[in-house]
Protein backbone atom coordinates (compact mmCIF):
# COMPACT_ATOMS: atom_id res chain seq x y z
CA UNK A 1 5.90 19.97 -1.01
CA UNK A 2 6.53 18.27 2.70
CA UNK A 3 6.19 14.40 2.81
CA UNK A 4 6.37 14.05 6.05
CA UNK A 5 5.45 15.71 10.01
CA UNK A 6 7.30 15.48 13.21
CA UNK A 7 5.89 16.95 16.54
CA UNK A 8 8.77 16.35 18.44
CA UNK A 9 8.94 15.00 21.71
CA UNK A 10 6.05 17.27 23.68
CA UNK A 11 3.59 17.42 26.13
CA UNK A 12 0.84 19.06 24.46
CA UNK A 13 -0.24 19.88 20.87
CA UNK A 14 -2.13 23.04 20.12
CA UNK A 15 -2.75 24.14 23.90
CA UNK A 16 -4.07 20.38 24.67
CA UNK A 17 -2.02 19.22 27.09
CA UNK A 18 -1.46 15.19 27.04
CA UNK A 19 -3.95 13.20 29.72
CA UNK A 20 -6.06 10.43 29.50
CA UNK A 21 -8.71 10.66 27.35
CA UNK A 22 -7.49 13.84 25.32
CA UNK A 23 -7.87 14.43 21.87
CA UNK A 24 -5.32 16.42 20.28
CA UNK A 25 -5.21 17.99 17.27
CA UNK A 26 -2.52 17.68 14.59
CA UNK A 27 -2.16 19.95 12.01
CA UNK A 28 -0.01 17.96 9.14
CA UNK A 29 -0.53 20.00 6.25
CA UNK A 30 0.56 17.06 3.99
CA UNK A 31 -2.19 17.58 1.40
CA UNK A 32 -3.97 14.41 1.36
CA UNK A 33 -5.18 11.59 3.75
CA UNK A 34 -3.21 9.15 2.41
CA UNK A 35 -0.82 9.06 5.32
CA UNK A 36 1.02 6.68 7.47
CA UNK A 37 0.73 7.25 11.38
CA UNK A 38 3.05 6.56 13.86
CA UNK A 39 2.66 7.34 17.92
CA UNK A 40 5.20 6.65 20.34
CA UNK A 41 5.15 7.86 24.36
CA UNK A 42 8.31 8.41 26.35
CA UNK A 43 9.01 9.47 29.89
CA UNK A 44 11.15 12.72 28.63
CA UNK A 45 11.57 15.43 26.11
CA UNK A 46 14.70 13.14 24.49
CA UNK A 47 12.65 10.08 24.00
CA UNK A 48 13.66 7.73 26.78
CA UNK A 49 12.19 4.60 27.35
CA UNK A 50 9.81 5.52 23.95
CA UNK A 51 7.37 2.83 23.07
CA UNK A 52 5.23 2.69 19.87
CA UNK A 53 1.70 3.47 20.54
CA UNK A 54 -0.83 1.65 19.48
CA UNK A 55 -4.87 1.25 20.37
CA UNK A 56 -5.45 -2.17 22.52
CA UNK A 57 -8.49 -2.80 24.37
CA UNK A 58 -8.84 -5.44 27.65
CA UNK A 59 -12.80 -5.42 27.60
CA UNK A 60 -15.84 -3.93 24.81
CA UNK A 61 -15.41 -0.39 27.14
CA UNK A 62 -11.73 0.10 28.16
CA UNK A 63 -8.94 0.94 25.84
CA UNK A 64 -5.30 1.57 25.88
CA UNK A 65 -3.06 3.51 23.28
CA UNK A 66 -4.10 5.72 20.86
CA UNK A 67 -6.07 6.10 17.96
CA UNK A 68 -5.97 8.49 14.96
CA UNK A 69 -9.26 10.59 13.83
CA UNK A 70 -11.51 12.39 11.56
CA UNK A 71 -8.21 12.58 9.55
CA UNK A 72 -7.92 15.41 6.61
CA UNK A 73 -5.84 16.81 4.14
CA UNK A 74 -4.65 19.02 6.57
CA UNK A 75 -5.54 17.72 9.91
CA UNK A 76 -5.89 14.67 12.10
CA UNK A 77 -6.79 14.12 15.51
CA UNK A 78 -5.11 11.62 18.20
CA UNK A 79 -7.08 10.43 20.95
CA UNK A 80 -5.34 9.08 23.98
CA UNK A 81 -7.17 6.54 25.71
CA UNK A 82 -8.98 7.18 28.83
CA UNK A 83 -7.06 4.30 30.13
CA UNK A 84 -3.80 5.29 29.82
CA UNK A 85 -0.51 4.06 27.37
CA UNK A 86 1.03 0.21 27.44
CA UNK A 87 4.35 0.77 28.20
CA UNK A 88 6.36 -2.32 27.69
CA UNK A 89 9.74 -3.51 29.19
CA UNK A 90 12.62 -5.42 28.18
CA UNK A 91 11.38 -8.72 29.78
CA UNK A 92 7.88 -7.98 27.21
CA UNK A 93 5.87 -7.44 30.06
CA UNK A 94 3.45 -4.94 29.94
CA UNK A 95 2.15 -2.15 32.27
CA UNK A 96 0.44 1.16 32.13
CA UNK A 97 0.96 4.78 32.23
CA UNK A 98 -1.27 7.82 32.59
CA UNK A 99 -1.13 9.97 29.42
CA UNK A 100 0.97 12.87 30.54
CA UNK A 101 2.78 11.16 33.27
CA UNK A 102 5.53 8.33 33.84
CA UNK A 103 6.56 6.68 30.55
CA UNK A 104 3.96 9.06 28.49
CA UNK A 105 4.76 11.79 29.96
CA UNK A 106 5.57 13.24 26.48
CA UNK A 107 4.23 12.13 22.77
CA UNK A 108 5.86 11.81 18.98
CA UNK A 109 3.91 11.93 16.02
CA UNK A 110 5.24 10.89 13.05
CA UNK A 111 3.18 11.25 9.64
CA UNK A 112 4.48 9.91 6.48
CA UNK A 113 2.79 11.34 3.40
CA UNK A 114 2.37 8.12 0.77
CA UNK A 115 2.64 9.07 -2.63
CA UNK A 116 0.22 7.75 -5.57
């Protein structure tokens, strides 16, 4: 049985291509929802400049990140904020990128399956 998925570096998971506010669907096949979920953006198909992804919000309405969905045993959907990825630097400031462009111009998903 797998443990484990890895979309590799892309730009688009089942014909959704990466943008703000896109929900794209990830078909793990792991078997069960007990899962660990890791996101990371990067400006380029090797990774560079790759930043973990997670969901932040500056006000009640505006987000930033990602956020995993409506997971299953065989399926689970990321949305990409409508307001883009926080990219941080080396100094720990942050800034932001449009999904598909920039620093997030490409996604990883990582899912570890956890085992009972």
């Amino acid at each position: 049985a797998t443990d484990s998925y890895d979309s590799g570096w892309v730009n688009s998971i089942d014909a959704v291509s990466l943008a703000n506010g896109a929900t794209l669907p990830v078909a793990h096949n792991l078997g069960t929802t007990k899962c660990l979920i890791q996101v990371w953006a990067a400006s380029d198909v090797t990774g560079s400049d790759s930043t973990m992804q997670l969901l932040e919000w500056s006000s009640a309405t505006e987000g930033y990140g990602v956020q995993a969905r409506n997971i299953t045993t065989t399926t689970v959907d990321i949305q990409c904020q409508k307001s883009g990825a926080w990219i941080g630097d080396t100094s720990g400031e942050s800034a932001v990128a449009s999904w598909g462009a920039g620093n997030a111009a490409f996604i990883r998903v990582l899912i570890l399956k956890i085992r009972s």
